[in-house]
Protein backbone atom coordinates (compact mmCIF):
# COMPACT_ATOMS: atom_id res chain seq x y z
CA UNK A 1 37.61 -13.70 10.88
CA UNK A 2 38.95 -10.30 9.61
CA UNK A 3 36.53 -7.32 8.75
CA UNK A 4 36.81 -4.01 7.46
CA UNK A 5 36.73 -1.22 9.95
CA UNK A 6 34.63 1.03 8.04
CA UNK A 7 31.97 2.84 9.63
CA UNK A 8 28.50 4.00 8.44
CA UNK A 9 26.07 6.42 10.17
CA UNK A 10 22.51 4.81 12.03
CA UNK A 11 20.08 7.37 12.14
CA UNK A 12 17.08 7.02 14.54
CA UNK A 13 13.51 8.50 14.10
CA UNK A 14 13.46 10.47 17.12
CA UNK A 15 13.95 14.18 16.58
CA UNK A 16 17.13 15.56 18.25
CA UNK A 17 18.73 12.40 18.87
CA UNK A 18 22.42 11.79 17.34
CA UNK A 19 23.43 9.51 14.40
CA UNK A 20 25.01 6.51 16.03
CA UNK A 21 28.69 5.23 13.74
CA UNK A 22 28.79 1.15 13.61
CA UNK A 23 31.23 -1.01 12.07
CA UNK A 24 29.49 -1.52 8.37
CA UNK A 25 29.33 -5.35 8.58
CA UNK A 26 27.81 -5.25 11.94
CA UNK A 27 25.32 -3.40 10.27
CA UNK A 28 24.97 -5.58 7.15
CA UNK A 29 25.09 -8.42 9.41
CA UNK A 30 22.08 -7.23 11.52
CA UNK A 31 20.09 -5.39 8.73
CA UNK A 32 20.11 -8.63 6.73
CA UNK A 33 18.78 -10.98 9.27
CA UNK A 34 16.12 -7.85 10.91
CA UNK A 35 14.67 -7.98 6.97
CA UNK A 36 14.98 -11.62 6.52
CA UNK A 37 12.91 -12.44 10.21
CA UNK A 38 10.29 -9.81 9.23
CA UNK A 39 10.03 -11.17 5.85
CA UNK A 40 9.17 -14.55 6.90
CA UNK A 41 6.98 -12.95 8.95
CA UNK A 42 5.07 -10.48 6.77
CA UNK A 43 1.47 -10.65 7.69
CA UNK A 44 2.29 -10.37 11.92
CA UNK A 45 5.42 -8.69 12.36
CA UNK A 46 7.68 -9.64 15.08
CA UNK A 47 7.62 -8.12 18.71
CA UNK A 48 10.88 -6.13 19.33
CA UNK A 49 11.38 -7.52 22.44
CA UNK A 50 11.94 -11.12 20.76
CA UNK A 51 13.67 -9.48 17.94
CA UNK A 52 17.41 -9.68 19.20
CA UNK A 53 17.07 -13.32 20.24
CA UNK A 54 15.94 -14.07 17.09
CA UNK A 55 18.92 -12.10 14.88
CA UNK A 56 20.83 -13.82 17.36
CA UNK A 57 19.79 -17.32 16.53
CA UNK A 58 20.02 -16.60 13.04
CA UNK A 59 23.37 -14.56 12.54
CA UNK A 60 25.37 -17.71 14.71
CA UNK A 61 27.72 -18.27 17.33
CA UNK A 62 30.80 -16.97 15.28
CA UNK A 63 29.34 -13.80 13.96
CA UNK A 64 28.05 -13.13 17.93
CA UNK A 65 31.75 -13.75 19.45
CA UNK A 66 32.45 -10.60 17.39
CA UNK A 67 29.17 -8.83 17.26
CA UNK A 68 29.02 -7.78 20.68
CA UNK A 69 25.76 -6.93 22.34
CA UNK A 70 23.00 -8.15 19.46
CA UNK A 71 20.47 -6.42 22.05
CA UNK A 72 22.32 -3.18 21.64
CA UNK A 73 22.76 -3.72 17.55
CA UNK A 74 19.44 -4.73 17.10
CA UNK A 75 18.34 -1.57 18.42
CA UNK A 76 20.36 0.42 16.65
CA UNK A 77 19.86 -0.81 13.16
CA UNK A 78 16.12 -1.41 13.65
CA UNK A 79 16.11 2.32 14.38
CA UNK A 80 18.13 3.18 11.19
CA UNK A 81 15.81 0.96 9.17
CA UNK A 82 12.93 2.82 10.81
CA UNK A 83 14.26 5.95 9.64
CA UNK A 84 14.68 5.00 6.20
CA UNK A 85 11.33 3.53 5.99
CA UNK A 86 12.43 -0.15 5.37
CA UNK A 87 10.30 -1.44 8.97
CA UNK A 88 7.67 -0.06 10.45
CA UNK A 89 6.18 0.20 13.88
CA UNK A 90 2.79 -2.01 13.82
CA UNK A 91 0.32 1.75 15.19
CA UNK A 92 -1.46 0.65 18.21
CA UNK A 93 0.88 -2.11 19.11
CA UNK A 94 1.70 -2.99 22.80
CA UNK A 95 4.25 -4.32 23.29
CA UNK A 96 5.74 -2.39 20.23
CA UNK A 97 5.49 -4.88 17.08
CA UNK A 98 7.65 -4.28 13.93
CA UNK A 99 7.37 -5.49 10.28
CA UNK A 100 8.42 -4.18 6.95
CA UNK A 101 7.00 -1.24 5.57
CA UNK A 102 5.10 -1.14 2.60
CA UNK A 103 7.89 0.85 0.49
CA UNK A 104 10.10 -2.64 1.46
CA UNK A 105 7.49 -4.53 1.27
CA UNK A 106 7.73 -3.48 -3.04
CA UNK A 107 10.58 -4.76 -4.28
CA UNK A 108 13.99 -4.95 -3.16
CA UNK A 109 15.66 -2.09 -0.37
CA UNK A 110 19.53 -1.27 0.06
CA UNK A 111 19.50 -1.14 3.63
CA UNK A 112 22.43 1.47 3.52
């Protein structure tokens, strides 16, 4: 499968850190199924440690021969999506537990 080899900038909530340049439909890919998994799973929110096997299972085997490390996307885009304010870190949480935020939660988000 061919893709386009333009790049767009992941930003992460931690102060100081630097912006992190993925292929854009490595980052669509993930986005959509990190917003999709925590859709379907509104009212809990998903641990992040099960999040990458689940993008995984739900992205499929010929997306992943391409992909890379999901673990390492994941990360990255769920911390871009943090930044923007589409997911949210469940406060108190341990082991950390995501969901989307209540600005996604509204109506429908551009994840880039």
């Amino acid at each position: 499968m061919k893709h386009e080899t333009v790049k767009v900038q992941c930003s992460t909530p931690t102060p100081g850190k630097k912006p992190t340049r993925i292929l854009k439909w490595k980052y669509e890919s993930i986005s959509a199924a990190i917003i999709k998994i925590l859709s379907a799973r509104a009212n809990s929110g998903v641990r992040f440690s099960e999040l990458s096997g689940l993008v995984e299972n739900l992205i499929g085997d010929e997306v992943m021969k391409e992909l890379g490390s999901a673990s390492w996307y994941t990360t990255t885009v769920k911390l871009d999506l943090e930044a923007k304010g589409i997911v949210q870190r469940v406060p108190g949480s341990s082991p950390q537990v995501i969901k989307l935020s209540d600005k996604a939660s509204r109506g429908p988000q551009r994840a880039i």
